[in-house]
Protein backbone atom coordinates (compact mmCIF):
# COMPACT_ATOMS: atom_id res chain seq x y z
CA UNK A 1 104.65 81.04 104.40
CA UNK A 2 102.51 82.24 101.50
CA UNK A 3 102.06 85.91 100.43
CA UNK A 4 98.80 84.70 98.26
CA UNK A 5 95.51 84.46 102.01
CA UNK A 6 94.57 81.71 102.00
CA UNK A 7 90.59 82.46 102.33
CA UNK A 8 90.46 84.62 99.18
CA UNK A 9 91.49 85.40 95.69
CA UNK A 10 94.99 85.84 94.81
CA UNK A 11 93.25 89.00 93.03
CA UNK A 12 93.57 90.25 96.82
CA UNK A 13 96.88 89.82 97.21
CA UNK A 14 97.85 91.99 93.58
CA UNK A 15 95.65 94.29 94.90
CA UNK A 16 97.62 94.46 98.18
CA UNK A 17 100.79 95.21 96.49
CA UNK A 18 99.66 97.36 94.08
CA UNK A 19 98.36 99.71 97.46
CA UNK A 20 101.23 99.27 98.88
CA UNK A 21 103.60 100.22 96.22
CA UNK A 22 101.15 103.74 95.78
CA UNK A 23 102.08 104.15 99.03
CA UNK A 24 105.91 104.79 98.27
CA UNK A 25 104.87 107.96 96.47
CA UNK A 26 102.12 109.37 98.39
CA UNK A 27 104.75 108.92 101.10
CA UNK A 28 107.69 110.70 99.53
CA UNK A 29 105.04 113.73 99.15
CA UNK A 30 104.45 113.58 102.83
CA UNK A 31 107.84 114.01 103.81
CA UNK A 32 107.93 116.27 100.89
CA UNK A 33 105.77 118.12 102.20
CA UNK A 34 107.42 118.13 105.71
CA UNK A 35 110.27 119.73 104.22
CA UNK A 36 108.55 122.26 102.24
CA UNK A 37 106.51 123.65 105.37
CA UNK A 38 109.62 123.67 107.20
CA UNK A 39 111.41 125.38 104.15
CA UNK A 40 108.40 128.15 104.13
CA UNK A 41 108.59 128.53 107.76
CA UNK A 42 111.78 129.94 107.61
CA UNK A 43 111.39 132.69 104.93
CA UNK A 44 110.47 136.03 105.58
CA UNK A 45 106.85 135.43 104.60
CA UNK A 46 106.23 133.04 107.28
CA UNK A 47 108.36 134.58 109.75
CA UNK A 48 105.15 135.03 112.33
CA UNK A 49 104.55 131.62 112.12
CA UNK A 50 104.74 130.07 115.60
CA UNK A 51 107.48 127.23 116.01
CA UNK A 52 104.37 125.07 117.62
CA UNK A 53 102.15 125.82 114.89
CA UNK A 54 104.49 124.56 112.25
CA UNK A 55 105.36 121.25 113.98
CA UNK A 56 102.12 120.18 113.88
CA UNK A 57 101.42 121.53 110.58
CA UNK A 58 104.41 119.58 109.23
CA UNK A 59 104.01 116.17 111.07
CA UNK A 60 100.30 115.85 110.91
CA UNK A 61 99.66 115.39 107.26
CA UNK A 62 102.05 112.59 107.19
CA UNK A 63 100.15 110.91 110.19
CA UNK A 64 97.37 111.20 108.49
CA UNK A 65 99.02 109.87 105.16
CA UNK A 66 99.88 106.85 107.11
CA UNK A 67 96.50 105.95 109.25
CA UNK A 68 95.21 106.21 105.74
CA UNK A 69 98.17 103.70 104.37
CA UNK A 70 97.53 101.43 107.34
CA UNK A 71 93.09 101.83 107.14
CA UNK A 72 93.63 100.40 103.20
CA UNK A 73 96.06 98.26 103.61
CA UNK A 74 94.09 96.30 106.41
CA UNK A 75 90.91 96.44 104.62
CA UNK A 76 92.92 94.97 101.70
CA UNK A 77 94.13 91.97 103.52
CA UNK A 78 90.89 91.38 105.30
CA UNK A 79 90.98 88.33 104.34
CA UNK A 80 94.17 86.71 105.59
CA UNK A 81 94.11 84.55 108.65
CA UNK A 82 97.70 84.64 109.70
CA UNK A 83 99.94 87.98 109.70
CA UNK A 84 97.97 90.17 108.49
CA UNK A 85 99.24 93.08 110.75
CA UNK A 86 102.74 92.46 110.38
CA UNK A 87 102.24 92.30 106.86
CA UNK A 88 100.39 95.53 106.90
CA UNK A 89 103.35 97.59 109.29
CA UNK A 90 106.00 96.20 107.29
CA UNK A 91 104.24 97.54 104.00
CA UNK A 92 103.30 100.73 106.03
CA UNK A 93 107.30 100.75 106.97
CA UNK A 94 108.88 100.05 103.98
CA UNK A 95 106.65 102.06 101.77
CA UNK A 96 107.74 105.04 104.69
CA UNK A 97 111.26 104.21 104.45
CA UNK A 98 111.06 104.28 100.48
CA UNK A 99 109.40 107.43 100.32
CA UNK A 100 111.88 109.16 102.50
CA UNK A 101 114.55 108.09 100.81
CA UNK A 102 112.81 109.41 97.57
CA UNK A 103 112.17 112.80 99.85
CA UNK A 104 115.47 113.09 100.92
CA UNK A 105 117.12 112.98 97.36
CA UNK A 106 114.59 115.51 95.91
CA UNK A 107 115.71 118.26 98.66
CA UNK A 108 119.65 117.02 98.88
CA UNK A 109 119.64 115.23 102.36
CA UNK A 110 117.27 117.59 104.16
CA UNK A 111 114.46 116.61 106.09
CA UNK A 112 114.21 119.93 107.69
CA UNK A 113 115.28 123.51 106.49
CA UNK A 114 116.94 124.83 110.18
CA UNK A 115 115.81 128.25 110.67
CA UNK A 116 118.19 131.18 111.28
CA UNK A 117 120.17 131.47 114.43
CA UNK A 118 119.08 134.40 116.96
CA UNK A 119 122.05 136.89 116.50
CA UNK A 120 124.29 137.20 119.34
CA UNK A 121 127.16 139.97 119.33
């Protein structure tokens, strides 16, 4: 099986890869900046911030940073015939996978920052 489709220009297929390997660093800044809202949330500045609120301010950039991944990707390989959408979630996945890794060496293994424990005497 051929990465080059077979009803367009192998000019489609470069420009494929090249989206998907942008992907690996708009990625690791997704989960980047998971860990830095979750980081903020637990500092004194941010300490009226709801747990909810935060959630969903942490995990819906990066679903938005991969709809975006997946929107391009497809519209890249438009032209394909045969697995075009496994091609596209395995680029979507790897790229993911790549850019956590990336994440997770920048902030020493943390995806999260936990938050302080309620005291109990």
């Amino acid at each position: 099986m051929t990465a080059v489709p077979e009803s367009s220009s192998p000019g489609r297929a470069i420009a494929f890869w090249l989206c998907g390997a942008l992907g690996v660093p708009v990625t690791a800044l997704g989960w980047l900046w998971m860990w830095g809202v979750s980081e903020e949330a637990t500092r004194g500045a941010a300490s009226g911030a709801t747990q909810g609120a935060s959630i969903t301010f942490m995990v819906a950039p990066l679903v938005v940073v991969h709809v975006i991944g997946i929107v391009v990707l497809a519209s890249v390989a438009r032209g394909w015939r045969s697995g075009r959408v496994r091609r596209v979630a395995l680029t979507v996945v790897v790229a993911s996978a790549l850019g956590l890794a990336i994440a997770l060496s920048v902030t020493g293994g943390q995806l999260v920052v936990p938050g302080q424990l309620p005291f109990s005497p």
